[in-house]
Protein backbone atom coordinates (compact mmCIF):
# COMPACT_ATOMS: atom_id res chain seq x y z
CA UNK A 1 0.00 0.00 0.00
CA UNK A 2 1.06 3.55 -0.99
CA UNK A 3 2.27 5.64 1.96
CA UNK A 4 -0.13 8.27 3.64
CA UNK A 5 1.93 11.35 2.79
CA UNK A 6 1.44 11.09 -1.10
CA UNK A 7 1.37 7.67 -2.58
CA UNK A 8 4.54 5.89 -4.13
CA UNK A 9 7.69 7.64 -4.58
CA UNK A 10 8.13 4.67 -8.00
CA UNK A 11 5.57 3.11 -9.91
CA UNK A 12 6.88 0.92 -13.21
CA UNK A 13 4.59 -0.70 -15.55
CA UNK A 14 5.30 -3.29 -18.22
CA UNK A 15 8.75 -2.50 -17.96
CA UNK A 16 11.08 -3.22 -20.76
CA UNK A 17 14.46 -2.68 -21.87
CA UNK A 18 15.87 -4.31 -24.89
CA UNK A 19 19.36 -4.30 -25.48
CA UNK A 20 19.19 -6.50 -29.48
CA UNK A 21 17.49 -9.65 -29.13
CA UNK A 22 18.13 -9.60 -24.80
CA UNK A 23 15.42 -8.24 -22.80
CA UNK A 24 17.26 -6.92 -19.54
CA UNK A 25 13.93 -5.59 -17.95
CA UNK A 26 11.43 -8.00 -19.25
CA UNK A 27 7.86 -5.94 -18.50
CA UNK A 28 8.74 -5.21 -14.92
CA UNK A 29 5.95 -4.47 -12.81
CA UNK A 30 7.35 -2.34 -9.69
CA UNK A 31 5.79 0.05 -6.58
CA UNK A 32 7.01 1.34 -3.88
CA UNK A 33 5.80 3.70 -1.69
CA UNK A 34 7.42 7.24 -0.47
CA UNK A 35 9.33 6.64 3.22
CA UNK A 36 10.16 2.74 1.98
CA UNK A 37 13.45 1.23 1.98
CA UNK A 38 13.73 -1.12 -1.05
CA UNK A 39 16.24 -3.47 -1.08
CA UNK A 40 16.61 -5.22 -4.35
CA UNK A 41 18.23 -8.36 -5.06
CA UNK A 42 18.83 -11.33 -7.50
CA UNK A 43 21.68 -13.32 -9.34
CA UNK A 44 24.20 -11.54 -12.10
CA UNK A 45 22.08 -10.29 -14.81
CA UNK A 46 19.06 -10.44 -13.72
CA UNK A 47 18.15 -6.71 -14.47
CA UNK A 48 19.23 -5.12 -11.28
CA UNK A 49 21.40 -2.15 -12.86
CA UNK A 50 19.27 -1.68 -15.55
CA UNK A 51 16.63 -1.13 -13.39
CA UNK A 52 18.31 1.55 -11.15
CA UNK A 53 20.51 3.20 -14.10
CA UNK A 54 16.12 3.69 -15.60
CA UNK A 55 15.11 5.01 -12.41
CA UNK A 56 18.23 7.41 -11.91
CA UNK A 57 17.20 8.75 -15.42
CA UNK A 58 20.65 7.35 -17.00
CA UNK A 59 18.55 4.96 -19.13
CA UNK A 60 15.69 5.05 -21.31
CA UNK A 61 13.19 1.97 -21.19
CA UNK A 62 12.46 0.32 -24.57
CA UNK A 63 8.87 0.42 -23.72
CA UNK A 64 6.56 0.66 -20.63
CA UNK A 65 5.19 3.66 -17.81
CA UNK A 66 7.50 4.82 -15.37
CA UNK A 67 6.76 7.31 -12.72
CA UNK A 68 8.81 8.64 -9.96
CA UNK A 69 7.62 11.28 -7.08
CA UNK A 70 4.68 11.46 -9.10
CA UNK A 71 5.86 12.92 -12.33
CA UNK A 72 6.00 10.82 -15.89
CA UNK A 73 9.63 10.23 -15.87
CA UNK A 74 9.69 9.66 -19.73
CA UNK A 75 8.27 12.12 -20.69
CA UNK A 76 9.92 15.13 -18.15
CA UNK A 77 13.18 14.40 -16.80
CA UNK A 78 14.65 17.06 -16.38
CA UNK A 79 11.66 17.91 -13.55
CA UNK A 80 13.32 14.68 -11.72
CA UNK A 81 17.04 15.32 -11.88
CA UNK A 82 17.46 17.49 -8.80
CA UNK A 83 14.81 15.04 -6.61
CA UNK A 84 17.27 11.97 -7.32
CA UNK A 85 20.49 11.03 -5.65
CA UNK A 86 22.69 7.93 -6.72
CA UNK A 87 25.64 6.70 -4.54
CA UNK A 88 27.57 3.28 -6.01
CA UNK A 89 30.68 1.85 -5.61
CA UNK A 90 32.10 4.53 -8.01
CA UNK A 91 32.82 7.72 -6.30
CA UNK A 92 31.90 9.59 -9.44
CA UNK A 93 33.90 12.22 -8.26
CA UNK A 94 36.65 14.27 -9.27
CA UNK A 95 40.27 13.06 -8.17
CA UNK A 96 42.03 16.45 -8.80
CA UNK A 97 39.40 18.43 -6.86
CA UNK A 98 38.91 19.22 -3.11
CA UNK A 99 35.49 18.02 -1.55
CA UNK A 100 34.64 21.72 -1.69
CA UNK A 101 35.21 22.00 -5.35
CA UNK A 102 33.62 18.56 -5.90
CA UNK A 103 30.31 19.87 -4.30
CA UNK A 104 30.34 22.96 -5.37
CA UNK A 105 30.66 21.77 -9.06
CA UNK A 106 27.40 19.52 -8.42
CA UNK A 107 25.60 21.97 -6.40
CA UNK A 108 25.56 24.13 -9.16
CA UNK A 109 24.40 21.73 -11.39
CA UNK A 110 21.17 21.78 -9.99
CA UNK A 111 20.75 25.90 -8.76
CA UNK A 112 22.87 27.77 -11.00
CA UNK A 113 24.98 29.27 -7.53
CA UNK A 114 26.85 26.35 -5.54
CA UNK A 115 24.60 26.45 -2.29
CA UNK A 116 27.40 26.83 0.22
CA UNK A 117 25.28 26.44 3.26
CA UNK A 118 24.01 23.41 2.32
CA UNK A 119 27.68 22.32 1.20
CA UNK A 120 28.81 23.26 4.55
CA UNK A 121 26.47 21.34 6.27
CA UNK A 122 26.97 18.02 4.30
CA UNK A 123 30.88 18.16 5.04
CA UNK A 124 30.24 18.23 8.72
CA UNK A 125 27.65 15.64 8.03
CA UNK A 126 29.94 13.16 6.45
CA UNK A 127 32.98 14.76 8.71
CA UNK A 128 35.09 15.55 6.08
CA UNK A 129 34.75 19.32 7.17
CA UNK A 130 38.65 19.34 8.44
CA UNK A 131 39.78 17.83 4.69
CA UNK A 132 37.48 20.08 2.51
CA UNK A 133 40.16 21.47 0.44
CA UNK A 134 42.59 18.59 0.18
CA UNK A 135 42.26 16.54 -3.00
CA UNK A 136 39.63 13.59 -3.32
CA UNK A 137 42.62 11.39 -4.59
CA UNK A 138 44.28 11.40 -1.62
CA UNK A 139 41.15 9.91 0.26
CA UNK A 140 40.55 6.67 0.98
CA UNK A 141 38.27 4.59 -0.38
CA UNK A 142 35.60 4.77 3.13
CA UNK A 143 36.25 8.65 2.74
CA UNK A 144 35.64 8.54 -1.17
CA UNK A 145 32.32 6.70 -0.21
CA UNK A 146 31.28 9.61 2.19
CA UNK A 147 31.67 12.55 0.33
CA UNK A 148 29.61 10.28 -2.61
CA UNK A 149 26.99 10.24 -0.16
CA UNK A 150 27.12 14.00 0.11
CA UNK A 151 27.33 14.38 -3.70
CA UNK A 152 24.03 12.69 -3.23
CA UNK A 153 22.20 14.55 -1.10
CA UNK A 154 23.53 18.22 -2.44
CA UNK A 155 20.15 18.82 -3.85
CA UNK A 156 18.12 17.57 -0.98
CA UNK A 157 16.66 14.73 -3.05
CA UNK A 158 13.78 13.32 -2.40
CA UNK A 159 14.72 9.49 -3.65
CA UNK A 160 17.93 7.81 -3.13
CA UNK A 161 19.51 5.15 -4.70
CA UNK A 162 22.31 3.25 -4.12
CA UNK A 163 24.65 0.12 -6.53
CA UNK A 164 26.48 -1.77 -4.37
CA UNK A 165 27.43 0.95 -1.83
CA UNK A 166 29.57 -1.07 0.57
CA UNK A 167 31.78 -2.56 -2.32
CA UNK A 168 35.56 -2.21 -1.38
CA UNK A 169 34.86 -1.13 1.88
CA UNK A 170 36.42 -2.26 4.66
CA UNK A 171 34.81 -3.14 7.58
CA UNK A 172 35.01 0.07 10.18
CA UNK A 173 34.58 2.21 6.35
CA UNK A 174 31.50 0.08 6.42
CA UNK A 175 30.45 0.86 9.40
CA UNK A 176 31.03 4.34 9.12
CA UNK A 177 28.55 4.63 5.86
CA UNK A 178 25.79 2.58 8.19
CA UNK A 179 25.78 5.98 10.83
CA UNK A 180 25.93 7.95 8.31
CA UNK A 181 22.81 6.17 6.03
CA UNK A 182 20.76 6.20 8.81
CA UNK A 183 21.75 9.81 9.88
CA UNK A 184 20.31 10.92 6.86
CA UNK A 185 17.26 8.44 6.87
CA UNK A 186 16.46 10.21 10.29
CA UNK A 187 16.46 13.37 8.66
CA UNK A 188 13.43 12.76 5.90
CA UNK A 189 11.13 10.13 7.14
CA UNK A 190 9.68 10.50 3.79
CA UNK A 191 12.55 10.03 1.76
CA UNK A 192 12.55 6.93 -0.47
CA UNK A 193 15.97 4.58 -0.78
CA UNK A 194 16.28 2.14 -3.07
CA UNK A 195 19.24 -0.19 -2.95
CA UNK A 196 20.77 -2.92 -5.28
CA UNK A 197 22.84 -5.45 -3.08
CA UNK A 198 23.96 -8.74 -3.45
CA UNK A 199 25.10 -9.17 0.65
CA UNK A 200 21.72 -10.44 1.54
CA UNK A 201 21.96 -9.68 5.41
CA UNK A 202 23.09 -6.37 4.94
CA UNK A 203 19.81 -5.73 2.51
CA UNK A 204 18.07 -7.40 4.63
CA UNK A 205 19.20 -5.20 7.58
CA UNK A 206 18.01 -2.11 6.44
CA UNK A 207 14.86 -2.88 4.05
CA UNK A 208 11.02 -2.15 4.80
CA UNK A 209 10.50 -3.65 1.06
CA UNK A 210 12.08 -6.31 -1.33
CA UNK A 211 12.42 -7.31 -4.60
CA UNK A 212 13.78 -10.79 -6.02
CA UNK A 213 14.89 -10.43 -9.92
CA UNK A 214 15.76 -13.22 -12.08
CA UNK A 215 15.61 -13.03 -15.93
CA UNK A 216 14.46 -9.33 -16.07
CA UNK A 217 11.06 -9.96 -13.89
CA UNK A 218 10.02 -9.53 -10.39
CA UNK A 219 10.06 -13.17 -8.89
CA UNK A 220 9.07 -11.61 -4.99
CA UNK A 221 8.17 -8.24 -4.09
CA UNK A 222 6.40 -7.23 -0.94
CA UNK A 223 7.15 -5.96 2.34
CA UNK A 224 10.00 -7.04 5.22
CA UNK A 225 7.55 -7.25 7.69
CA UNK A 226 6.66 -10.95 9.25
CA UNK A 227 10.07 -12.48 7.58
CA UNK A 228 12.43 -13.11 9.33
CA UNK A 229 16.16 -13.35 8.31
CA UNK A 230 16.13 -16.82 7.54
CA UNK A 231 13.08 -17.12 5.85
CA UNK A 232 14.27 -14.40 3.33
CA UNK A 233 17.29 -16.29 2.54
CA UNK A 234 15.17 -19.54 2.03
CA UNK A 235 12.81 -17.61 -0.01
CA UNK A 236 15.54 -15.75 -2.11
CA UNK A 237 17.07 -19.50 -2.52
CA UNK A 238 13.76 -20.53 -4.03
CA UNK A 239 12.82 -18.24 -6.44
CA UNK A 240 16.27 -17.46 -8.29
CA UNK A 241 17.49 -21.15 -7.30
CA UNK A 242 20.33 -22.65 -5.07
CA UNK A 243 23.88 -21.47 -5.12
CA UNK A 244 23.97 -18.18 -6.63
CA UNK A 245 23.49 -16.06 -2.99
């Protein structure tokens, strides 16, 4: 069921992206509503990039509805762009530029003027305020991964999404992006996260909502609560088969 404050943050319908004669997205049905955390999962190429590079507007769909926050994403964009942050395991940031430079550059993207308040406030967030003018190359990778979180939320998105944020990390690096994800899930109850992740506990840990893909469809989708751990992995083992978790 939609969420009270609005309805669903995504809503896909017959789904389909074509790529020659290989359907990658093979008519997808997909909701989820505005506050959820979607977790999505399934075996190597099973659609789950494809599906997150459509809904960060990086990818068009062969054919099929898509709306996100409420707006036809086909058919306007550029209305989306600023409401949508996407962390992966690429930094997608510059090596040669200081964090300040890095958000500045993004921030005005999206108004015109870099929004230095706001920029001032992410740095603290991720606490990379004391390195704000040293070069991203000389961060590490679990520092990389934090100012990429603040790329993402320079606009004050209302949907995040994340590919395989925790990839290369080591563990206290890991640790350090769990405060800081649900830092900023504390901060908009109503903002929308929607994960690809093939560590099945750690989706698991932070979901309201799944999804299971195999082949391009949606083999499960439906909400955390009532299953347990366990009876997620059994279930995942069941519908995309035995040995590929």
């Amino acid at each position: 069921m939609p969420s009270e404050q609005g309805g669903y943050a995504v809503e896909a319908h017959g789904l389909i992206k074509q790529f020659g004669l290989r359907r990658a997205l093979d008519n997808l049905e997909l909701t989820v509503p505005r506050g959820a955390f979607l977790s999505i999962f399934g075996p190597n190429g099973a659609g789950k990039t494809t599906l997150l590079r459509a809904l960060a507007l990086l990818s068009r769909p062969t054919r099929g509805s898509l709306s996100i926050l409420g707006v036809n994403a086909l058919e306007e964009p550029e209305r989306l762009r600023p409401r949508i942050g996407l962390i992966s395991h690429r930094s997608m940031l510059y090596g040669d530029l200081s964090a300040q430079e890095n958000l500045e550059f993004f921030s005005s993207l999206y108004e015109g003027e870099p929004n230095r308040a706001r920029i001032d406030e992410l740095l603290r967030l991720v606490e990379l305020d004391h390195r704000r003018n040293d070069a991203v190359r000389t961060y590490s990778r679990g520092m990389q991964q934090r100012l990429s979180i603040a790329r993402s939320l320079v606009s004050d998105p209302d949907l995040i999404l994340l590919d395989e944020p925790y990839s290369g990390l080591d563990p206290h690096a890991v640790d350090l992006t769990d405060e800081l994800l649900g830092r900023v899930r504390e901060q908009n109850p109503q903002r929308t996260f929607i994960m690809v992740s093939h560590d099945l506990d750690k989706g698991f840990s932070w979901m309201t909502h799944a999804l299971i893909m195999a082949r391009g469809q949606a083999v499960f989708a439906g909400e955390k609560a009532g299953i347990d751990r366990e009876a997620f992995r059994e279930l995942y083992l069941a519908t995309v088969g035995l040995g590929v978790a």
